[in-house]
C-alpha atoms as a PDB file:
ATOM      1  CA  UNK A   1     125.185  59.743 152.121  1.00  0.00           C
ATOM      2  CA  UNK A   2     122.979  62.615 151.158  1.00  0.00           C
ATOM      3  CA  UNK A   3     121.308  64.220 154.305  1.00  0.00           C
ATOM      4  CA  UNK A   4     119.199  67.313 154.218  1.00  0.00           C
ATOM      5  CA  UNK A   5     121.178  70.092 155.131  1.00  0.00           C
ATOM      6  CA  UNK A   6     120.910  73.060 157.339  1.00  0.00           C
ATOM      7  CA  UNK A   7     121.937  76.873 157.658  1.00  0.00           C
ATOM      8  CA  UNK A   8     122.825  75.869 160.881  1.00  0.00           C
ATOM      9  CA  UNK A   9     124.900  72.808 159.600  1.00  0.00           C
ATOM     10  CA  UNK A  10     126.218  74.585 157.079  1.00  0.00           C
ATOM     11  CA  UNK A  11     127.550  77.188 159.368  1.00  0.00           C
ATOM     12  CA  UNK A  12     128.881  74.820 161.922  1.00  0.00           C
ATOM     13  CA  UNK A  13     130.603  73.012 159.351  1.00  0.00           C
ATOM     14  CA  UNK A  14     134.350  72.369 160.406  1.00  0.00           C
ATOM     15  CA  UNK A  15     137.430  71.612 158.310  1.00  0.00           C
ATOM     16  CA  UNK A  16     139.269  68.147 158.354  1.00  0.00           C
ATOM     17  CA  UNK A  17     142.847  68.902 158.204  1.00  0.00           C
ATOM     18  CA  UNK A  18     144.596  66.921 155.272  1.00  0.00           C
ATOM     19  CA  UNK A  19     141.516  66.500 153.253  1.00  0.00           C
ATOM     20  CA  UNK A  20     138.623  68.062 151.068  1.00  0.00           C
ATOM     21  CA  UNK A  21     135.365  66.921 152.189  1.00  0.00           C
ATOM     22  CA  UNK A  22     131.750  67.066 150.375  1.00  0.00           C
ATOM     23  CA  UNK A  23     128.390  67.430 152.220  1.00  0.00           C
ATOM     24  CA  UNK A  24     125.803  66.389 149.892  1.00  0.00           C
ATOM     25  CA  UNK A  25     122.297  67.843 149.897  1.00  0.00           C
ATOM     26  CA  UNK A  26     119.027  65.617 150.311  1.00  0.00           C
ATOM     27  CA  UNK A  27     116.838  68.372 148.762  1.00  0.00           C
ATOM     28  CA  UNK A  28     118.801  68.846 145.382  1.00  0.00           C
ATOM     29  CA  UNK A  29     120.204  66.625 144.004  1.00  0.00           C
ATOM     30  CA  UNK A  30     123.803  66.681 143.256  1.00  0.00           C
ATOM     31  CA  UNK A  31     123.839  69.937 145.431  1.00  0.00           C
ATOM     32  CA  UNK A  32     127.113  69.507 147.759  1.00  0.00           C
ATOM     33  CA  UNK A  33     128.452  71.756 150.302  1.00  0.00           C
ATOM     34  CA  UNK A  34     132.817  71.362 149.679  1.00  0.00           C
ATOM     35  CA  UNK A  35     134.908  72.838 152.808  1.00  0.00           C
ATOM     36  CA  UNK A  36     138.835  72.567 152.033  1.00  0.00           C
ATOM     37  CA  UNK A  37     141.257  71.855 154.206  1.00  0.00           C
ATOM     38  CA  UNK A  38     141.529  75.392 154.938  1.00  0.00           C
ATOM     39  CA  UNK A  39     138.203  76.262 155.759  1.00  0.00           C
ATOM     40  CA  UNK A  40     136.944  77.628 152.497  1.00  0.00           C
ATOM     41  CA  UNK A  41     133.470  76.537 152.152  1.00  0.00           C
ATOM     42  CA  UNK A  42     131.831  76.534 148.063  1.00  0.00           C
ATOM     43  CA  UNK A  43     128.758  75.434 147.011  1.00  0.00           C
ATOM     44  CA  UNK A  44     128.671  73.044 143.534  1.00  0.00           C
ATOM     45  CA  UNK A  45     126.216  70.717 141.388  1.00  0.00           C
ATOM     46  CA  UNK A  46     127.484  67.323 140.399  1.00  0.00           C
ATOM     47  CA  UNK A  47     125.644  66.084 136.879  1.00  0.00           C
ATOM     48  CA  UNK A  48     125.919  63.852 133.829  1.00  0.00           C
ATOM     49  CA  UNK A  49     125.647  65.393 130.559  1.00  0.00           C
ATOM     50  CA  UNK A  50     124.329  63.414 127.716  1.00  0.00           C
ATOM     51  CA  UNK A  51     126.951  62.037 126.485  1.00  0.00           C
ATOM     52  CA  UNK A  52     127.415  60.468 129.765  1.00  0.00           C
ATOM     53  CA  UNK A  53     130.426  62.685 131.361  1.00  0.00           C
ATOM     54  CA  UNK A  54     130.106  63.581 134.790  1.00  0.00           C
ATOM     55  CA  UNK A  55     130.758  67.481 135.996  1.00  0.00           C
ATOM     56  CA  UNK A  56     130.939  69.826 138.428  1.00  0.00           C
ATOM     57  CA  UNK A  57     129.914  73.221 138.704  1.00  0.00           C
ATOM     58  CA  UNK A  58     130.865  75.798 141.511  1.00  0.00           C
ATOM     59  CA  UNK A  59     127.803  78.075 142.072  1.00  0.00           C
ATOM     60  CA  UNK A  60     129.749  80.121 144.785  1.00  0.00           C
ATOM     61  CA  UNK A  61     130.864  80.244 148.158  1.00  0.00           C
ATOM     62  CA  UNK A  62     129.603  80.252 151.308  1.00  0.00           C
ATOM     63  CA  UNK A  63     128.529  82.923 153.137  1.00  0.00           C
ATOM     64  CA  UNK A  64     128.182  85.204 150.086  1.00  0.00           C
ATOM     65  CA  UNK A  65     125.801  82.255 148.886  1.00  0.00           C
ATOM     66  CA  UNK A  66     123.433  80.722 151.379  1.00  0.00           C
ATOM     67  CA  UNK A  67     121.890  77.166 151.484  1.00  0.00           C
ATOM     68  CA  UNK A  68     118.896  78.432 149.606  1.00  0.00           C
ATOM     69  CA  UNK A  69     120.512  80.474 147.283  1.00  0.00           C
ATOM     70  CA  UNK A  70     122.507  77.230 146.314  1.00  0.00           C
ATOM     71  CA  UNK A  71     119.590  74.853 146.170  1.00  0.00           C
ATOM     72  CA  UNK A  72     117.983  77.686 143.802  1.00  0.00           C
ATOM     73  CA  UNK A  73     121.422  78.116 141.647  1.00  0.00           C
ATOM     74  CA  UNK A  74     121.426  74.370 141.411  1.00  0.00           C
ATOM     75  CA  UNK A  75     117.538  73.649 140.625  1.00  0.00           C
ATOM     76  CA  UNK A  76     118.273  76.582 137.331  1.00  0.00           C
ATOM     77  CA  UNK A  77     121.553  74.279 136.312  1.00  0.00           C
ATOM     78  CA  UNK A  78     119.673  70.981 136.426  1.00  0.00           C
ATOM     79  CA  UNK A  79     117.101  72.688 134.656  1.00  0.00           C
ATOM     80  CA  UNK A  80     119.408  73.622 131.723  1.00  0.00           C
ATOM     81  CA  UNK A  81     120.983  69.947 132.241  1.00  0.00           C
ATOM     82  CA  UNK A  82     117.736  68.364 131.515  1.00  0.00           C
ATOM     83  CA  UNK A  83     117.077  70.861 128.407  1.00  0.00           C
ATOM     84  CA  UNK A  84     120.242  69.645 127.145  1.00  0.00           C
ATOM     85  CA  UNK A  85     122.684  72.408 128.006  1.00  0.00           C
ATOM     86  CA  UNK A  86     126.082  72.060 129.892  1.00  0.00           C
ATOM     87  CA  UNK A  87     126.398  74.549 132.452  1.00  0.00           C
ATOM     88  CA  UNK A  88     130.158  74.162 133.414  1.00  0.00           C
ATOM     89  CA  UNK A  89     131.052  73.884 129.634  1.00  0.00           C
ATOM     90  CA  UNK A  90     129.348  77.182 129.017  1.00  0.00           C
ATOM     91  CA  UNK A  91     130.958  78.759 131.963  1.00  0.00           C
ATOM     92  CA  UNK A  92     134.684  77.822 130.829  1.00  0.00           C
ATOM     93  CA  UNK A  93     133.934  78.981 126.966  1.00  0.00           C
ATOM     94  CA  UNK A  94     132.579  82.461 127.880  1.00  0.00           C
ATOM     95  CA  UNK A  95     135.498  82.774 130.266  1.00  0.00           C
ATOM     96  CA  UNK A  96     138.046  81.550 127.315  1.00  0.00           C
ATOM     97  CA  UNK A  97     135.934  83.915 124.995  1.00  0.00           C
ATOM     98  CA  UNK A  98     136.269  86.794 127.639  1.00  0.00           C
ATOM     99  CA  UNK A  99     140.020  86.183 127.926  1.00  0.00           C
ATOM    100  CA  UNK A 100     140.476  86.708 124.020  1.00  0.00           C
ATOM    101  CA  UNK A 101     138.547  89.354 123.873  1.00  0.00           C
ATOM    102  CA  UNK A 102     140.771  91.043 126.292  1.00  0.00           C
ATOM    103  CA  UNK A 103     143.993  90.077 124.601  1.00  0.00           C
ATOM    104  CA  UNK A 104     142.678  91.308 121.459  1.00  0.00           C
ATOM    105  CA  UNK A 105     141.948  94.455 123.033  1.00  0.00           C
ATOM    106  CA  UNK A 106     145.723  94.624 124.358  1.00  0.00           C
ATOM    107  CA  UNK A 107     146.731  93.935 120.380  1.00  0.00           C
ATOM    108  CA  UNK A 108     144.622  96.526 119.242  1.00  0.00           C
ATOM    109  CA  UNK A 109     146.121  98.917 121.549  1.00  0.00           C
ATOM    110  CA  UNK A 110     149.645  97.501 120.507  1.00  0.00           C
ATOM    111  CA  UNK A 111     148.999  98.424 117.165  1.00  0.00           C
ATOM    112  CA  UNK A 112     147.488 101.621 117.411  1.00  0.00           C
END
């Protein structure tokens, strides 16, 4: 159940050992605080692209983004959802395309 969260939730936010856990944001939809079993805390937008699939995306984690640095990152991804765009799928191909361009660097080098 969505609640509206808190900095001060946020940072009082304990671990449940054995299992991931999700807070979800009231403000934002889809906005979720994650905390691992380990304490990590990231921030991440659930949403639907048109064709129906649901994703995630990690906007970052917590402390080095705050709650409303998150519900910010979030609003500009359901922005881009609603214009059609898919955030996480754009994320993964300019890492892939990054990646290659490194390789191909490394083969260049090879060669020379």
């Amino acid at each position: 159940m969505p609640k509206t969260l808190t900095a001060r939730f946020v940072e009082a936010a304990a671990p449940v050992p054995g299992r991931q856990i999700e807070h979800q944001d009231a403000k934002v939809p889809g906005l979720a605080l994650r905390i691992s079993p380990g304490g990590n805390k990231a921030w991440s937008v659930r949403y639907r692209t048109r064709d129906g699939e649901q994703r995630r995306l990690t906007l970052g984690r917590f402390p080095a983004v705050g709650l409303s640095k998150a519900r910010e990152l979030a609003a500009q991804a359901l922005g881009s959802v609603a214009s059609g765009a898919d955030p996480a799928q754009a994320r993964k191909s300019s890492r892939a395309e990054a990646k290659a361009r490194k390789l191909s660097t490394v083969d260049s080098l090879i060669d020379a």
